[in-house]
C-alpha atoms as a PDB file:
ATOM      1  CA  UNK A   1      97.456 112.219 115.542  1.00  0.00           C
ATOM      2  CA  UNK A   2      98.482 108.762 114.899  1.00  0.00           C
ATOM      3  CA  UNK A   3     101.490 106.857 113.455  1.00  0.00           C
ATOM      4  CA  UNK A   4     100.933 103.287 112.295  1.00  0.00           C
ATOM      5  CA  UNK A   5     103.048 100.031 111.796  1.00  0.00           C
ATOM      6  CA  UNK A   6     102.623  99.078 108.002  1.00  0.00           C
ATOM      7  CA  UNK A   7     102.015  95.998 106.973  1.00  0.00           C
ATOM      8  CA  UNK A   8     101.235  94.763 103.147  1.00  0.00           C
ATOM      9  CA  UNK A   9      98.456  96.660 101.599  1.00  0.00           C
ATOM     10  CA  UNK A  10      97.665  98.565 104.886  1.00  0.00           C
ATOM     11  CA  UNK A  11      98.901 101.626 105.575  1.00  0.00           C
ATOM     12  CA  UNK A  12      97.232 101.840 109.182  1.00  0.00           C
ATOM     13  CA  UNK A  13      97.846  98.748 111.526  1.00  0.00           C
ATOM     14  CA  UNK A  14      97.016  97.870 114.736  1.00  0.00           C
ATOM     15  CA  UNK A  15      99.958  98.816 116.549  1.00  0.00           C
ATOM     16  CA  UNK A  16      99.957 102.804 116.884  1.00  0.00           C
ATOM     17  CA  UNK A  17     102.222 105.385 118.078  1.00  0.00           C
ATOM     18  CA  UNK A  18     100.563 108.670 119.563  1.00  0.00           C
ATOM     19  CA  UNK A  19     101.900 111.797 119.109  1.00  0.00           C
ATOM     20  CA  UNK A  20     100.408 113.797 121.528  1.00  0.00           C
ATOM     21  CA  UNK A  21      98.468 111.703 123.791  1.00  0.00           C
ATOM     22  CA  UNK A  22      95.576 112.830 125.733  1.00  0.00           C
ATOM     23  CA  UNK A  23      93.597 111.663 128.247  1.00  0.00           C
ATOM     24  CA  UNK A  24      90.054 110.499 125.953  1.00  0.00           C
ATOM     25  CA  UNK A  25      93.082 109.010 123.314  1.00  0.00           C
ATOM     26  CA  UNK A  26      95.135 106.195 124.783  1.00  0.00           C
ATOM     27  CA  UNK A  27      96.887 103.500 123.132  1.00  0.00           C
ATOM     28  CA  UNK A  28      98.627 100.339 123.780  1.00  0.00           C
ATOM     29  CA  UNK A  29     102.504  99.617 124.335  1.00  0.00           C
ATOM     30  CA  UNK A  30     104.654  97.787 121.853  1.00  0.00           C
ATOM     31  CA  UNK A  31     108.105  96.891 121.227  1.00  0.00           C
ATOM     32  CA  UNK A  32     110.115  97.734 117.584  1.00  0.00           C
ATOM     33  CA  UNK A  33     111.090  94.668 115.928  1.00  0.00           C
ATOM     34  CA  UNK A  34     113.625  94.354 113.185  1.00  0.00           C
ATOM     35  CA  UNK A  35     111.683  93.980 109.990  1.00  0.00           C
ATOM     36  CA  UNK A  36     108.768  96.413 110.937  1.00  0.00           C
ATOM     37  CA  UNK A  37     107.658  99.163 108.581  1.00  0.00           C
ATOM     38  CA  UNK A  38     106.376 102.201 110.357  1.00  0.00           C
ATOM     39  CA  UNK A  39     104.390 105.206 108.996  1.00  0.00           C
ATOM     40  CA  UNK A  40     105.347 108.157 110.894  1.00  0.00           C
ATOM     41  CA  UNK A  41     102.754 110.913 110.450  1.00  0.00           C
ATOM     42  CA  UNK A  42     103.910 114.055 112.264  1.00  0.00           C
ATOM     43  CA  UNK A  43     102.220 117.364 112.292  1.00  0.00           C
ATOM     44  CA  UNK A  44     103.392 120.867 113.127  1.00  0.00           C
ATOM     45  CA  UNK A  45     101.569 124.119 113.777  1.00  0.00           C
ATOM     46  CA  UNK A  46     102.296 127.730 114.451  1.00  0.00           C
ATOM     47  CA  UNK A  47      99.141 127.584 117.119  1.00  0.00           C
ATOM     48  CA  UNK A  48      98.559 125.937 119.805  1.00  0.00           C
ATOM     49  CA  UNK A  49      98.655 122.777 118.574  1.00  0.00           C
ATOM     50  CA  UNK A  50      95.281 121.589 118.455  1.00  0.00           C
ATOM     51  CA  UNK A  51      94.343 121.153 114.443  1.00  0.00           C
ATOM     52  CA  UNK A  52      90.812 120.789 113.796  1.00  0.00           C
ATOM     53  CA  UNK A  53      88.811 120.257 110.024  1.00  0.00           C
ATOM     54  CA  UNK A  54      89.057 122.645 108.212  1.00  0.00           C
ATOM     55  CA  UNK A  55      86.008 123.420 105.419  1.00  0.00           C
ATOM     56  CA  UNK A  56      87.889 122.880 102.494  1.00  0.00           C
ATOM     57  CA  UNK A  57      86.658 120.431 100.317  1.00  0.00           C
ATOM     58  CA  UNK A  58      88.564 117.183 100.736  1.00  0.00           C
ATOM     59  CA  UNK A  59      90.217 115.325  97.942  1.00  0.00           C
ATOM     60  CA  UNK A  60      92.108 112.666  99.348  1.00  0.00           C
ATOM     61  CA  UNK A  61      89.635 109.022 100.428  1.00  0.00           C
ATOM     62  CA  UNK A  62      90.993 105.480 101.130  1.00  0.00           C
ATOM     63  CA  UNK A  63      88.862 102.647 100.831  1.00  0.00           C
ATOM     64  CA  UNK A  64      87.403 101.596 103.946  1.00  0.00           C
ATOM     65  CA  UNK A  65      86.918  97.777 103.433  1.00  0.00           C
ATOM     66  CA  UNK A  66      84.544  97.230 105.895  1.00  0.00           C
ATOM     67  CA  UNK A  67      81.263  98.592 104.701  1.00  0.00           C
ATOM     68  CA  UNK A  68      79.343  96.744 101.855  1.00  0.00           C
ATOM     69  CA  UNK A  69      76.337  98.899  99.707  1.00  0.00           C
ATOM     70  CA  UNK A  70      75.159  98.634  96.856  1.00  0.00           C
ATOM     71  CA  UNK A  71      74.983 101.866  95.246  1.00  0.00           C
ATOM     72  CA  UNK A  72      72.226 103.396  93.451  1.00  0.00           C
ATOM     73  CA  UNK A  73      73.820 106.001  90.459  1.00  0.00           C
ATOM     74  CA  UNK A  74      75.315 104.713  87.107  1.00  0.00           C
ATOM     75  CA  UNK A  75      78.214 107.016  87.363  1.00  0.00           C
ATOM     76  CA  UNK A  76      78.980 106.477  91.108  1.00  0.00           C
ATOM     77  CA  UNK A  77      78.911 102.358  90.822  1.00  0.00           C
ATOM     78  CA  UNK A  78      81.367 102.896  87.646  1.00  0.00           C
ATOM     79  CA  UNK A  79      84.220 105.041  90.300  1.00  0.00           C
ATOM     80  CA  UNK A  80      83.634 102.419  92.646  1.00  0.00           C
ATOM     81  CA  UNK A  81      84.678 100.214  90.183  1.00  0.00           C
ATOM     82  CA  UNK A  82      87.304 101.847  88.688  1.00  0.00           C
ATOM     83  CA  UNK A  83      88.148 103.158  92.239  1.00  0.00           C
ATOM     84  CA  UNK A  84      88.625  99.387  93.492  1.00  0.00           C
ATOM     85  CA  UNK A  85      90.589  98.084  90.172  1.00  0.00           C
ATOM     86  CA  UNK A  86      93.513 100.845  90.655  1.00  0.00           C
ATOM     87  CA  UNK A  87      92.850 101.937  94.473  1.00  0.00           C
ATOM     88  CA  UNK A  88      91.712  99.023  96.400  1.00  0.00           C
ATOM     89  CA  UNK A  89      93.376  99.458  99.673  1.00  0.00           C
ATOM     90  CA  UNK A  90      95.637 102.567  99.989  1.00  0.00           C
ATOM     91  CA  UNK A  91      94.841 106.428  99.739  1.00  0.00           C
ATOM     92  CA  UNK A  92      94.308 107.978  96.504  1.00  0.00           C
ATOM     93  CA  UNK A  93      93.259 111.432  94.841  1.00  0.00           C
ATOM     94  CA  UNK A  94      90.595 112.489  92.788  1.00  0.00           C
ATOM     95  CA  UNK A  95      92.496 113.946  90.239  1.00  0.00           C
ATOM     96  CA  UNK A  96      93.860 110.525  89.462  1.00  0.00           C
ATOM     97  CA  UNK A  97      90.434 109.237  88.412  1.00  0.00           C
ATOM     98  CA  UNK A  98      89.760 109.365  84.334  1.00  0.00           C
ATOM     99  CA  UNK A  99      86.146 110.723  84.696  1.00  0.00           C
ATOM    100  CA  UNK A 100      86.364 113.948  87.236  1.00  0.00           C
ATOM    101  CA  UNK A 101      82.568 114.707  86.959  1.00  0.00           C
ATOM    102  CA  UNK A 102      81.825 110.850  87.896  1.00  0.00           C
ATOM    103  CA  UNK A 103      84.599 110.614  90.638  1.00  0.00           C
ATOM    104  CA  UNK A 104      83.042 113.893  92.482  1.00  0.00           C
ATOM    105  CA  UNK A 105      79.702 112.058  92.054  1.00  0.00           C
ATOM    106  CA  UNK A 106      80.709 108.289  93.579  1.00  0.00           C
ATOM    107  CA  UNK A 107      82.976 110.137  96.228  1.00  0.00           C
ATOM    108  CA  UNK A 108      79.887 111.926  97.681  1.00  0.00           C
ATOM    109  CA  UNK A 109      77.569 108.634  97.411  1.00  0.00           C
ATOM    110  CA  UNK A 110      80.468 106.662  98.790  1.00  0.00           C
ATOM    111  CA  UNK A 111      80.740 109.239 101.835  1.00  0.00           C
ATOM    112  CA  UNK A 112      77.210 109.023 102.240  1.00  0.00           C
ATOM    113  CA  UNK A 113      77.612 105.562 103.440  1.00  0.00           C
ATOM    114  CA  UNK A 114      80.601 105.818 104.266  1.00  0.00           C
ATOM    115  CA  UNK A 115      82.604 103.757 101.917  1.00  0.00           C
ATOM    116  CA  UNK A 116      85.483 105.984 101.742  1.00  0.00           C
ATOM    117  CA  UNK A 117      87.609 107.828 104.867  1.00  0.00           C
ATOM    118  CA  UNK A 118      88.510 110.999 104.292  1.00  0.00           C
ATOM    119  CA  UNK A 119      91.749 112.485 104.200  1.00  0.00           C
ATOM    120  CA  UNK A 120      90.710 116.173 105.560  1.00  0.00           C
ATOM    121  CA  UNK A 121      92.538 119.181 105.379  1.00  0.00           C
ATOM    122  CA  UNK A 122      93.343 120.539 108.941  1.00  0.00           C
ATOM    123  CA  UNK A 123      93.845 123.987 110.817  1.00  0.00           C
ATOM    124  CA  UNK A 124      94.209 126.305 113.098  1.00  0.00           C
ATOM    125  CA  UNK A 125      93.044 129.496 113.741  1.00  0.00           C
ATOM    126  CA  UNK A 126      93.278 132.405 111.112  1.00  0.00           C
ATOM    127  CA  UNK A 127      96.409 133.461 110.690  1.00  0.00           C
ATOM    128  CA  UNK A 128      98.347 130.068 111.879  1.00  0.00           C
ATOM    129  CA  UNK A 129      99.822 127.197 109.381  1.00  0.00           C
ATOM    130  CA  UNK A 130      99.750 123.584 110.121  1.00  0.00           C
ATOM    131  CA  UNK A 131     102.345 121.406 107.964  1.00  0.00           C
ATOM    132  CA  UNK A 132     101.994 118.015 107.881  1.00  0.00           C
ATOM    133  CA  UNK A 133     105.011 115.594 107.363  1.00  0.00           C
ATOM    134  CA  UNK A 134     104.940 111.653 106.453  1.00  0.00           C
ATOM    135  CA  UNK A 135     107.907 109.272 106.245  1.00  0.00           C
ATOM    136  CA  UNK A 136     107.913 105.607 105.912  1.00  0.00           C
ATOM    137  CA  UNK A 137     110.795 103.924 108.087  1.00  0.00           C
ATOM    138  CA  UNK A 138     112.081 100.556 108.392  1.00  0.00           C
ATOM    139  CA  UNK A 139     113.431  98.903 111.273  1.00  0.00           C
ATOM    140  CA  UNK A 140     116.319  96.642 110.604  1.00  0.00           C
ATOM    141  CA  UNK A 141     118.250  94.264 112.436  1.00  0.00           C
ATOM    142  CA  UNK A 142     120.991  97.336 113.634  1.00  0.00           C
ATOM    143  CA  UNK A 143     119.632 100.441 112.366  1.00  0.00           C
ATOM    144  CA  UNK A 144     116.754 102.180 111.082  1.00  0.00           C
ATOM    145  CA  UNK A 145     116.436 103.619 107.798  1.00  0.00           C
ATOM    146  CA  UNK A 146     113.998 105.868 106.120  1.00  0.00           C
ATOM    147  CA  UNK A 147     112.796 104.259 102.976  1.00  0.00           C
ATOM    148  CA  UNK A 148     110.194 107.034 101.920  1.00  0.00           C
ATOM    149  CA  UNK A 149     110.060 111.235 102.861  1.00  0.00           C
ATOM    150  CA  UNK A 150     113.278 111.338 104.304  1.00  0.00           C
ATOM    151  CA  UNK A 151     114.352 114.612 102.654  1.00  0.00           C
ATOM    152  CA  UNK A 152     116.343 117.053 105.252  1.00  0.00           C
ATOM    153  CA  UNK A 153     114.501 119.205 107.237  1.00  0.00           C
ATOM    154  CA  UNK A 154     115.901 122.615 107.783  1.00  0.00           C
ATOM    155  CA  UNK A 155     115.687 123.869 111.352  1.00  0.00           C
ATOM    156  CA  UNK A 156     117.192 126.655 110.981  1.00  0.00           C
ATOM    157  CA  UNK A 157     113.959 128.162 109.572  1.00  0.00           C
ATOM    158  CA  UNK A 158     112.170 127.430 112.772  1.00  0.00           C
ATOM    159  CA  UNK A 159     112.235 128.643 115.853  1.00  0.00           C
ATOM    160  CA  UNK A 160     111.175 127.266 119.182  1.00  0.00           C
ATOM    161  CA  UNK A 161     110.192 128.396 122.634  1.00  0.00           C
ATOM    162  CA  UNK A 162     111.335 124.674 124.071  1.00  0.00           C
ATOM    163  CA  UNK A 163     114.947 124.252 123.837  1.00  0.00           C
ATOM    164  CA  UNK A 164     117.187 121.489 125.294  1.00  0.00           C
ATOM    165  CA  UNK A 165     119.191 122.272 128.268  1.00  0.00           C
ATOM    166  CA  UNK A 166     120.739 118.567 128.845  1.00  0.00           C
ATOM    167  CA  UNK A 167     124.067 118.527 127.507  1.00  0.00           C
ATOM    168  CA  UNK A 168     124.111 114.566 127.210  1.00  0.00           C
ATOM    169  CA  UNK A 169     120.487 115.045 125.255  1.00  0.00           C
ATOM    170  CA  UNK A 170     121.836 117.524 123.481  1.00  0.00           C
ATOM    171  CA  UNK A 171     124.556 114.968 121.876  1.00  0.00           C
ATOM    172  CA  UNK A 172     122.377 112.497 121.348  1.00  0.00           C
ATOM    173  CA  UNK A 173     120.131 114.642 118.900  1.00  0.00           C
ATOM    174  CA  UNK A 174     123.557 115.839 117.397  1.00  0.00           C
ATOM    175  CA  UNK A 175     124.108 112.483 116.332  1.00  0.00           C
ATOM    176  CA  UNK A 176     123.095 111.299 112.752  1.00  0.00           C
ATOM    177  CA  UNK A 177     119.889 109.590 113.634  1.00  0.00           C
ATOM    178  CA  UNK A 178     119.584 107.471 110.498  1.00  0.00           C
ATOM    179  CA  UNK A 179     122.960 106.712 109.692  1.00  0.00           C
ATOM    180  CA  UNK A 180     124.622 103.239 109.979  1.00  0.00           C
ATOM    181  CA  UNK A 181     127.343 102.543 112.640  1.00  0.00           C
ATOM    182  CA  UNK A 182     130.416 101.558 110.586  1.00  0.00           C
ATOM    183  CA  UNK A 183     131.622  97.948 112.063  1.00  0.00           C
ATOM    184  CA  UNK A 184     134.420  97.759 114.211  1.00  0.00           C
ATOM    185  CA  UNK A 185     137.347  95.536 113.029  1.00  0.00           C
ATOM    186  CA  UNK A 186     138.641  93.522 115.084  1.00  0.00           C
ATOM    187  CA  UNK A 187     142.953  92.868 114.846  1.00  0.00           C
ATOM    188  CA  UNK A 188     143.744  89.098 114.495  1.00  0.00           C
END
């Protein structure tokens, strides 16, 4: 899975943080720059950590602006249309669309050649969850803050088979991640 830098109207840049790399995934180094928006996408599963597809019908597309076709259905040319007038570069749902019977009709023309990516839903085997978390964070000049899905996660809920033994780690973690450093004032 994949984080991305952000920039206007693209919610998936160039510049890409891996999550779990592997060896047939690799990506290139960068450095964080004040002023950067980044798109964290993290995942977590009760398995073994290795989501796949799952066969649930998908309901989430983003326009992929690459591929040109004209297509052939009243109803599916009048979603794209519709679809590029509210939607024309980030993700959106199907239930936003006014005409559901249309939308389901363009979406599976549009997928056909392939004019839309699909947001799929993911899992594991039966019995294990996947969760999926997004946050949008900002890099500024002396902090970072989290501008969008920065709601508290409670830990205490989970429970891990990894733990922390480093005592300096362990102090750094402790440590408000997303708070600001108050500035020190200096006697005159």
């Amino acid at each position: 899975m994949l984080s991305h830098k952000v920039k206007r109207h693209i919610i998936d840049g160039n510049d890409t943080i891996i999550n779990r790399a592997t060896p047939s995934q690799t990506v290139a180094e960068w450095q964080f720059a004040p002023g950067d928006v980044i798109g964290l996408d993290i995942y977590v599963t009760t398995g073994e950590g290795k989501p796949k597809e799952h066969d649930a019908r998908c309901t989430v597309f983003k326009r992929e602006l690459d591929q040109v076709y004209n297509l052939k259905s009243k109803s599916a040319r009048a979603f794209f249309v519709d679809m590029n007038k509210r939607f024309p570069t980030l993700p959106f749902s199907i239930r936003a669309m006014q005409d559901q019977t249309a939308a389901k009709v363009g979406v599976r023309e549009c997928l056909n050649h392939n004019m839309l990516i699909p947001f799929p839903v993911l899992t594991e085997k039966a019995g294990e969850f996947v969760a999926q978390f997004k946050a949008t964070v900002v890099v500024q000049p002396r902090s970072t803050a989290v501008i969008a899905g920065g709601a508290p996660l409670n830990v205490s809920r989970f429970q891990s088979e990894h733990s922390v033994t480093d005592a300096d780690l362990q102090a750094l973690l402790a440590k408000g991640l997303w708070t600001k450093e108050k500035a020190k004032k200096t006697a005159a």
